[in-house]
PDB file of N, CA and C in Angstrom:
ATOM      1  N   UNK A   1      -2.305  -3.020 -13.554  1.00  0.00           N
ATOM      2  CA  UNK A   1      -3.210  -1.946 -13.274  1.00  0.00           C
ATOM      3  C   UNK A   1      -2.632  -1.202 -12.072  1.00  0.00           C
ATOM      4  N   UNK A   2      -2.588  -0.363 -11.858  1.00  0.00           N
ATOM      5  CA  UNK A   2      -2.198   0.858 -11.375  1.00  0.00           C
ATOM      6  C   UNK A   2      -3.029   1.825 -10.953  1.00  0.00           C
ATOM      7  N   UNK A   3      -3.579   1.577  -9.197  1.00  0.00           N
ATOM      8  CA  UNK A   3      -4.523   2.861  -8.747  1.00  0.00           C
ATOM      9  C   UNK A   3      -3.983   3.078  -7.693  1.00  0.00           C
ATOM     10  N   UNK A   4      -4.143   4.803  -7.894  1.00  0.00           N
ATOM     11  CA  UNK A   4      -3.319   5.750  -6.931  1.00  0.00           C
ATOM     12  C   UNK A   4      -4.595   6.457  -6.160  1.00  0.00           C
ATOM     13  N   UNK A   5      -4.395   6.589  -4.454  1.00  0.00           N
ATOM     14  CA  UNK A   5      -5.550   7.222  -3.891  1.00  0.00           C
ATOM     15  C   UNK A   5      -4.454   8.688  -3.703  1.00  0.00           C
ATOM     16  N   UNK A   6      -5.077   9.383  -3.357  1.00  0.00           N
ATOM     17  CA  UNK A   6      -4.218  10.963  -2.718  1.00  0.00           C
ATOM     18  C   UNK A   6      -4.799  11.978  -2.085  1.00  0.00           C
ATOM     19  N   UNK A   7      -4.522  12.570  -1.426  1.00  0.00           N
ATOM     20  CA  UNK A   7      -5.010  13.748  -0.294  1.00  0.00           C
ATOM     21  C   UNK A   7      -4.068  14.682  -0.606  1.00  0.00           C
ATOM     22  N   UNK A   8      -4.583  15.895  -0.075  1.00  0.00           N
ATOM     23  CA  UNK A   8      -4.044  16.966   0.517  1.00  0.00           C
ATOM     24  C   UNK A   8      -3.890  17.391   1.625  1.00  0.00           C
ATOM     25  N   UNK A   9      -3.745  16.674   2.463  1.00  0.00           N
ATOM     26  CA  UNK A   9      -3.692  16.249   4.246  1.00  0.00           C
ATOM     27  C   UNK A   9      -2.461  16.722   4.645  1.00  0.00           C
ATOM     28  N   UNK A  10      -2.526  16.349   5.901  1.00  0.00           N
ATOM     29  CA  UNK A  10      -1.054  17.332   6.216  1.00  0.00           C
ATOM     30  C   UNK A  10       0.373  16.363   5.978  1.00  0.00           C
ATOM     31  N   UNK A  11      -0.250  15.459   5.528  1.00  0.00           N
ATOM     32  CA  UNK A  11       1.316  13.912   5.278  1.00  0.00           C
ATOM     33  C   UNK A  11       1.602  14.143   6.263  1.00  0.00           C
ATOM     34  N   UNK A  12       3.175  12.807   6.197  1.00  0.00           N
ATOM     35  CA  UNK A  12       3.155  11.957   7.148  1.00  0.00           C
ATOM     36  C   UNK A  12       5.070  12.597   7.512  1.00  0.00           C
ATOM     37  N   UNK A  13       5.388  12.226   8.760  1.00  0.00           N
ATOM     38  CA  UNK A  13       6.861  12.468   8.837  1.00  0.00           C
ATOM     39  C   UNK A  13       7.753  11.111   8.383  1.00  0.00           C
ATOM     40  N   UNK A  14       8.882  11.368   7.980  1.00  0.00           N
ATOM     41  CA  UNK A  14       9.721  10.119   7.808  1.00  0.00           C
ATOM     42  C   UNK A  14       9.737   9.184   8.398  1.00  0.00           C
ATOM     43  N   UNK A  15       9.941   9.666   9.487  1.00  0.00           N
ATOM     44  CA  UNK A  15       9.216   7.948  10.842  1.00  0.00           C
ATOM     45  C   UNK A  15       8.474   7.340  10.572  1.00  0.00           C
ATOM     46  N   UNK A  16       6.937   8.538  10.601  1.00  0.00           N
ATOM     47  CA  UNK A  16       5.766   7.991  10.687  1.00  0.00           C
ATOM     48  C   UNK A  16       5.514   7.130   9.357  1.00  0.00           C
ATOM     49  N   UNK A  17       5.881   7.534   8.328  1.00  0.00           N
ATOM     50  CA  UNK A  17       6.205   6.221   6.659  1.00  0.00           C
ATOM     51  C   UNK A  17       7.001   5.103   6.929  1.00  0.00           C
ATOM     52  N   UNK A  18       8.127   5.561   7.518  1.00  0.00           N
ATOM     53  CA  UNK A  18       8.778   4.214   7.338  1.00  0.00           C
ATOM     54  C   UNK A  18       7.806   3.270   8.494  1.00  0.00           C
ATOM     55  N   UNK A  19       7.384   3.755   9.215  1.00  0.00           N
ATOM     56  CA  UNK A  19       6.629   2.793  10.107  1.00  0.00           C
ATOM     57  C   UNK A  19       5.715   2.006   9.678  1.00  0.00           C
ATOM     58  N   UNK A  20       4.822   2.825   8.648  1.00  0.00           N
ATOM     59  CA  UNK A  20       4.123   2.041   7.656  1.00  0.00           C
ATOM     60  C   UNK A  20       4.507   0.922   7.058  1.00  0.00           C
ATOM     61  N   UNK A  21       5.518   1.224   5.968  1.00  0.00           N
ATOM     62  CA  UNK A  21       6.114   0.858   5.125  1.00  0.00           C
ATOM     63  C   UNK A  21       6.313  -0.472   5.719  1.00  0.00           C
ATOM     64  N   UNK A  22       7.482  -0.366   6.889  1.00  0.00           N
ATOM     65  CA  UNK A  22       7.247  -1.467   7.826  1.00  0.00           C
ATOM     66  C   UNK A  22       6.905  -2.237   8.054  1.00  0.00           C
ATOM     67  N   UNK A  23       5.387  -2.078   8.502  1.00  0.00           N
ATOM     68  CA  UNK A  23       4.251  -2.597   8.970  1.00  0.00           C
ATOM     69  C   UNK A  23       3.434  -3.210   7.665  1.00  0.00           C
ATOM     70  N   UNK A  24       3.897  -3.087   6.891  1.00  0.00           N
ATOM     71  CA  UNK A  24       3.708  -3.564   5.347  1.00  0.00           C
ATOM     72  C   UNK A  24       4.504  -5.157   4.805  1.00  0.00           C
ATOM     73  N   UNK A  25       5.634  -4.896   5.725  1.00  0.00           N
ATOM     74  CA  UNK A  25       6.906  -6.066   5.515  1.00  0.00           C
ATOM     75  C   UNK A  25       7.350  -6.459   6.571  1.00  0.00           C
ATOM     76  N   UNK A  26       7.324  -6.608   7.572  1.00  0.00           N
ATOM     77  CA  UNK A  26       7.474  -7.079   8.603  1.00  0.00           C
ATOM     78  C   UNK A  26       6.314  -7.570   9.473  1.00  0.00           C
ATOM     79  N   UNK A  27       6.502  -9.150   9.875  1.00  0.00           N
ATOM     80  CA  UNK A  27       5.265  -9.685  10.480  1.00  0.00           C
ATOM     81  C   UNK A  27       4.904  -8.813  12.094  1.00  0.00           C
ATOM     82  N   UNK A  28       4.025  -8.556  12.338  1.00  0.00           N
ATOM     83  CA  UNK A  28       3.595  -8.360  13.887  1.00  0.00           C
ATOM     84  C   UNK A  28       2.415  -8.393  14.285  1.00  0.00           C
ATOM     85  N   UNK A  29       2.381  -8.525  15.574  1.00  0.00           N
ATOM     86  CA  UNK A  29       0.864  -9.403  16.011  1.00  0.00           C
ATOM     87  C   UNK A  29       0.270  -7.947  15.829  1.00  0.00           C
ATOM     88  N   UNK A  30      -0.730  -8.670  15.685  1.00  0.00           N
ATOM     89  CA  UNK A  30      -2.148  -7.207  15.885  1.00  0.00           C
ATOM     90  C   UNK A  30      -3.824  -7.780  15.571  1.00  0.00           C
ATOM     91  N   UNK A  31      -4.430  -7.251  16.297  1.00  0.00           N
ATOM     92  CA  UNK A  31      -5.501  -7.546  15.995  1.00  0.00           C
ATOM     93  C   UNK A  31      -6.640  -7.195  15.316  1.00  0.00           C
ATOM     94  N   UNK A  32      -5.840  -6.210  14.223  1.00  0.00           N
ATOM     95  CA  UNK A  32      -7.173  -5.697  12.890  1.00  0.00           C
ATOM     96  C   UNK A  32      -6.306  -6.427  11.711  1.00  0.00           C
ATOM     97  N   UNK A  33      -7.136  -5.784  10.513  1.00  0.00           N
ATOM     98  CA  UNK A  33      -6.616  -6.284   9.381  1.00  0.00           C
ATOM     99  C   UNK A  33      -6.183  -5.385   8.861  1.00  0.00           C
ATOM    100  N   UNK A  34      -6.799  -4.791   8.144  1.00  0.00           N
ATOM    101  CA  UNK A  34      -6.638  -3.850   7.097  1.00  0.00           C
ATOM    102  C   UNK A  34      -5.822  -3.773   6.235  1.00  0.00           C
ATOM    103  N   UNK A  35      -4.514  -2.644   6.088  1.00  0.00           N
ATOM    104  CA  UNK A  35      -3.739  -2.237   4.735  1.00  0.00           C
ATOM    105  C   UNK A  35      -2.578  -3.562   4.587  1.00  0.00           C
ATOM    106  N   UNK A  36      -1.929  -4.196   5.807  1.00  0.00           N
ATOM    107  CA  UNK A  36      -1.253  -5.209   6.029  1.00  0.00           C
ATOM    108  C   UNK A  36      -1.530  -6.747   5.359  1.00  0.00           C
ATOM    109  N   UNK A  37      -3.095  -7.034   5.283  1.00  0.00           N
ATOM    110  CA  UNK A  37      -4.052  -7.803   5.359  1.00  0.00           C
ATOM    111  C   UNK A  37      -4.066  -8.028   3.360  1.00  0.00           C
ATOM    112  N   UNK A  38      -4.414  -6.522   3.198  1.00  0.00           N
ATOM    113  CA  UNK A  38      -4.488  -6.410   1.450  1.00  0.00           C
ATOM    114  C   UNK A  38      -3.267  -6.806   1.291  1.00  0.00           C
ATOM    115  N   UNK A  39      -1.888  -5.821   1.370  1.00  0.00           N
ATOM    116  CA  UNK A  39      -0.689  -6.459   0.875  1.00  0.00           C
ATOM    117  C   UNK A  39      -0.545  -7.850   1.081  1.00  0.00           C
ATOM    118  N   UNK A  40      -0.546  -8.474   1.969  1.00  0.00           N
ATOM    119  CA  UNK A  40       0.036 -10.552   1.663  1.00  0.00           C
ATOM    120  C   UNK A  40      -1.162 -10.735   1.050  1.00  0.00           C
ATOM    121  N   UNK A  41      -2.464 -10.471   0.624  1.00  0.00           N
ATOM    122  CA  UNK A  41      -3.298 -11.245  -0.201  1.00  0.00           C
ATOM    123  C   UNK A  41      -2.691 -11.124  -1.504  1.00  0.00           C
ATOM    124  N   UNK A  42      -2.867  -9.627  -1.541  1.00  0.00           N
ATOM    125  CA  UNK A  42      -1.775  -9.408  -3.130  1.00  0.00           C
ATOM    126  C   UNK A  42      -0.392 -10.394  -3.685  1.00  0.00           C
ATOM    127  N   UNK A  43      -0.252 -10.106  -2.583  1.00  0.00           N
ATOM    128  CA  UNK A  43       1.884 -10.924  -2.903  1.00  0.00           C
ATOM    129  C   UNK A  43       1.022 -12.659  -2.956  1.00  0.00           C
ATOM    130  N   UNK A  44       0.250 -13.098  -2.322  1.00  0.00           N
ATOM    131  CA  UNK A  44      -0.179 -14.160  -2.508  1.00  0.00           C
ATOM    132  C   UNK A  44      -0.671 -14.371  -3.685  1.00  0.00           C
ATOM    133  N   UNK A  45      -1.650 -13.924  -3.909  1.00  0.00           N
ATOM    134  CA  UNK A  45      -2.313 -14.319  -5.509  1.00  0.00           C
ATOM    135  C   UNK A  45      -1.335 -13.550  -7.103  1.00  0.00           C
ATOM    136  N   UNK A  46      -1.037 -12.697  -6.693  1.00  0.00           N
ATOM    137  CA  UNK A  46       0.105 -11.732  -7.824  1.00  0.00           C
ATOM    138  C   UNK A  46       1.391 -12.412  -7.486  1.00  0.00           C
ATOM    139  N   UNK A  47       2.155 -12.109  -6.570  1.00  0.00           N
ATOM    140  CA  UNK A  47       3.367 -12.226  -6.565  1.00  0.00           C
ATOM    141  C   UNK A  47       4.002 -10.939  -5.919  1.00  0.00           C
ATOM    142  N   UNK A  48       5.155 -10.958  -5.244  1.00  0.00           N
ATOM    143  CA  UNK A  48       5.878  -9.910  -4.620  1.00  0.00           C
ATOM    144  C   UNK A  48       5.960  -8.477  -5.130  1.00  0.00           C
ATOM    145  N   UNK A  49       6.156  -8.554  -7.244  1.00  0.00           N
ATOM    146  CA  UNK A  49       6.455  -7.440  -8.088  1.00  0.00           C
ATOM    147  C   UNK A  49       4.994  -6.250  -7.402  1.00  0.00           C
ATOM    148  N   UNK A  50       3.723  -7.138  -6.817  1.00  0.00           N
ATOM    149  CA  UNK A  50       2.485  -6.337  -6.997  1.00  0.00           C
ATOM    150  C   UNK A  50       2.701  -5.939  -5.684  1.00  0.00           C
ATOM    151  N   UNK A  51       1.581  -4.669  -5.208  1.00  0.00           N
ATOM    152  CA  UNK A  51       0.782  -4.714  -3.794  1.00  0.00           C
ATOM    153  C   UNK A  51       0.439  -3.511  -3.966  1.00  0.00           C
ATOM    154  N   UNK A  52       0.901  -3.123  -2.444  1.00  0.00           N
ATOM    155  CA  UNK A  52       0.649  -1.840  -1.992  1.00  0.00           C
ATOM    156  C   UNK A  52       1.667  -1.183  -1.313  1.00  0.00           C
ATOM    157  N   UNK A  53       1.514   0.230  -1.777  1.00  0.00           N
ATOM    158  CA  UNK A  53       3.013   1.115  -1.614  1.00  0.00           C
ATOM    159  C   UNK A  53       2.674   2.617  -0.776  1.00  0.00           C
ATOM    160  N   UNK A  54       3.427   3.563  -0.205  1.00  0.00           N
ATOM    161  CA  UNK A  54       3.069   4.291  -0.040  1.00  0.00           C
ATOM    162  C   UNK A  54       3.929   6.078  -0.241  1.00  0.00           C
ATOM    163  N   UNK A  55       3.412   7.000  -0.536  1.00  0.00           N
ATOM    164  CA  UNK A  55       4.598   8.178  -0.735  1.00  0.00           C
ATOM    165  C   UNK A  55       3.744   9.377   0.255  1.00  0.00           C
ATOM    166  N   UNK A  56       4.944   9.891   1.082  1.00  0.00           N
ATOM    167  CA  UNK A  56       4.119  11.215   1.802  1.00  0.00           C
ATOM    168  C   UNK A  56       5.647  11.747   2.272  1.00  0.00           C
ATOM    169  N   UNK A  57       4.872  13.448   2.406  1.00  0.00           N
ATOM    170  CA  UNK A  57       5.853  14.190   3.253  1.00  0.00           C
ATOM    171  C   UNK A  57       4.908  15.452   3.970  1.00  0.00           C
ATOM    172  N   UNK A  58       5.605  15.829   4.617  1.00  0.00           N
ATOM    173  CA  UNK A  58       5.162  16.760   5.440  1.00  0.00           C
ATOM    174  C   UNK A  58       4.057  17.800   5.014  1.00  0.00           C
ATOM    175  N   UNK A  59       3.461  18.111   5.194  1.00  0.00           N
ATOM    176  CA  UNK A  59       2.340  19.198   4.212  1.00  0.00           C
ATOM    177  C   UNK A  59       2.154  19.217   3.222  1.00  0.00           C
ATOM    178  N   UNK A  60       2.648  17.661   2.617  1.00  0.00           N
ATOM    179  CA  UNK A  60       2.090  17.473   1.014  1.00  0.00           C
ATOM    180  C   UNK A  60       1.215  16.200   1.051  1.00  0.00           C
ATOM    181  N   UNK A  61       0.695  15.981   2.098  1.00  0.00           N
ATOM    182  CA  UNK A  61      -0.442  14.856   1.667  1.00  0.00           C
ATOM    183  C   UNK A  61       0.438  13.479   1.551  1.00  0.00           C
ATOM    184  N   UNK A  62      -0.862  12.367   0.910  1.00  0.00           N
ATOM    185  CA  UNK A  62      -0.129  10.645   1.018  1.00  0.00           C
ATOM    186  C   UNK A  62      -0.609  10.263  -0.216  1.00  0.00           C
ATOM    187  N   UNK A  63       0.316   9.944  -1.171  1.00  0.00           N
ATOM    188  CA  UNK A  63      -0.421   8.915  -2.268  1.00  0.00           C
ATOM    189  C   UNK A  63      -0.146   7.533  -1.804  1.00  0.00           C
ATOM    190  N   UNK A  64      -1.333   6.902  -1.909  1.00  0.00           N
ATOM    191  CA  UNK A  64      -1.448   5.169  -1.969  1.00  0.00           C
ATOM    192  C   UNK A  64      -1.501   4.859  -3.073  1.00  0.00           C
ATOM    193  N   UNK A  65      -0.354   3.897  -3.168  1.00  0.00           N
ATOM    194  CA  UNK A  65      -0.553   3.304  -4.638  1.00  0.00           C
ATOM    195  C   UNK A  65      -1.104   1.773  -4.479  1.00  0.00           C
ATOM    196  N   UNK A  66      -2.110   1.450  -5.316  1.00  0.00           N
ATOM    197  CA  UNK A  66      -2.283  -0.345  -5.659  1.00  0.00           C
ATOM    198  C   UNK A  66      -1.822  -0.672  -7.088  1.00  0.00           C
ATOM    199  N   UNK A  67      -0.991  -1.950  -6.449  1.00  0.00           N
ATOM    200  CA  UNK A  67      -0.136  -2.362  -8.457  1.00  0.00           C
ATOM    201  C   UNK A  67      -1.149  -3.741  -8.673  1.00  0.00           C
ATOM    202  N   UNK A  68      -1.456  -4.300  -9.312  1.00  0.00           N
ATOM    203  CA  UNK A  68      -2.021  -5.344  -9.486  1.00  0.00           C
ATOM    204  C   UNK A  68      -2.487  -5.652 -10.940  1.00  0.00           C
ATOM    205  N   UNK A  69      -2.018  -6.824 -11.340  1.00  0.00           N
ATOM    206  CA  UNK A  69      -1.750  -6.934 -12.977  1.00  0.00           C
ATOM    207  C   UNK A  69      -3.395  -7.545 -13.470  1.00  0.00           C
ATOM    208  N   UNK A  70      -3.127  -7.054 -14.427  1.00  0.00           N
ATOM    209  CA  UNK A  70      -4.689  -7.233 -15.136  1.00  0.00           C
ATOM    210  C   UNK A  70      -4.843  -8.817 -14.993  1.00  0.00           C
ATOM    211  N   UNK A  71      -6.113  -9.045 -15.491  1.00  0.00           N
ATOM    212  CA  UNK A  71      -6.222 -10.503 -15.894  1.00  0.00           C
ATOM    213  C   UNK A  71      -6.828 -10.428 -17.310  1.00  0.00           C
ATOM    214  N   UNK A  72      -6.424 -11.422 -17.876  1.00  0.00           N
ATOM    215  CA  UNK A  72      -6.501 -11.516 -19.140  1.00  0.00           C
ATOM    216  C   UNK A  72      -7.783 -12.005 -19.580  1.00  0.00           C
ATOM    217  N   UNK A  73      -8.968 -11.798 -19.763  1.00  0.00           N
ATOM    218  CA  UNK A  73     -10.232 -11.871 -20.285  1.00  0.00           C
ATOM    219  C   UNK A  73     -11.111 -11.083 -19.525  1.00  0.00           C
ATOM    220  N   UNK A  74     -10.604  -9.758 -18.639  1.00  0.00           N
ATOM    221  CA  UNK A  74     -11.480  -9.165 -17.657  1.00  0.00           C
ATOM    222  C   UNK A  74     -11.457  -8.274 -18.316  1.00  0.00           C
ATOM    223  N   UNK A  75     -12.756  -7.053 -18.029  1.00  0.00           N
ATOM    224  CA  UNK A  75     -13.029  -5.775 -18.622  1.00  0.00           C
ATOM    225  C   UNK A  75     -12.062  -5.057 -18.312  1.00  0.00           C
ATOM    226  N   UNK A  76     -11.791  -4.113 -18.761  1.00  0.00           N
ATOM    227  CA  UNK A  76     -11.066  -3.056 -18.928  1.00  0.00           C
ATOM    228  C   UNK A  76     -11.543  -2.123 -18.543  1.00  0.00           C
TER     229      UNK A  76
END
């Protein structure tokens, strides 16, 4: 399954993504949870292929993507 969030915001600069991105795969202390928090639950219960991804550029907004594979007797 495959859900994409998206804006029309002012996106993000190359830094400012890869910093994300980053902060997605690389451990560091901090003291909230959030988008970091979802990805290792994902890679935990799915596996690495799943999570959470991100695409932006400059005055074109951010799509968030979530990958996460169906389960097999769940609604559709």
């Amino acid at each position: 399954m495959v859900i994409r969030i998206s804006d029309n915001g002012v996106g993000m600069e190359p830094a400012q993504l890869a910093a994300l991105r980053d902060g997605l795969i690389e451990p560091r202390p901090s003291n909230g949870v959030g988008v970091r928090n979802v990805q290792e639950r994902i890679h935990v219960y799915f596996g690495l292929e799943y999570g959470v991804s991100f695409e932006s550029a400059p005055g074109a907004g951010t799509v968030a993507t979530v990958r996460i594979p169906m389960i097999e007797g769940s609604p559709a």
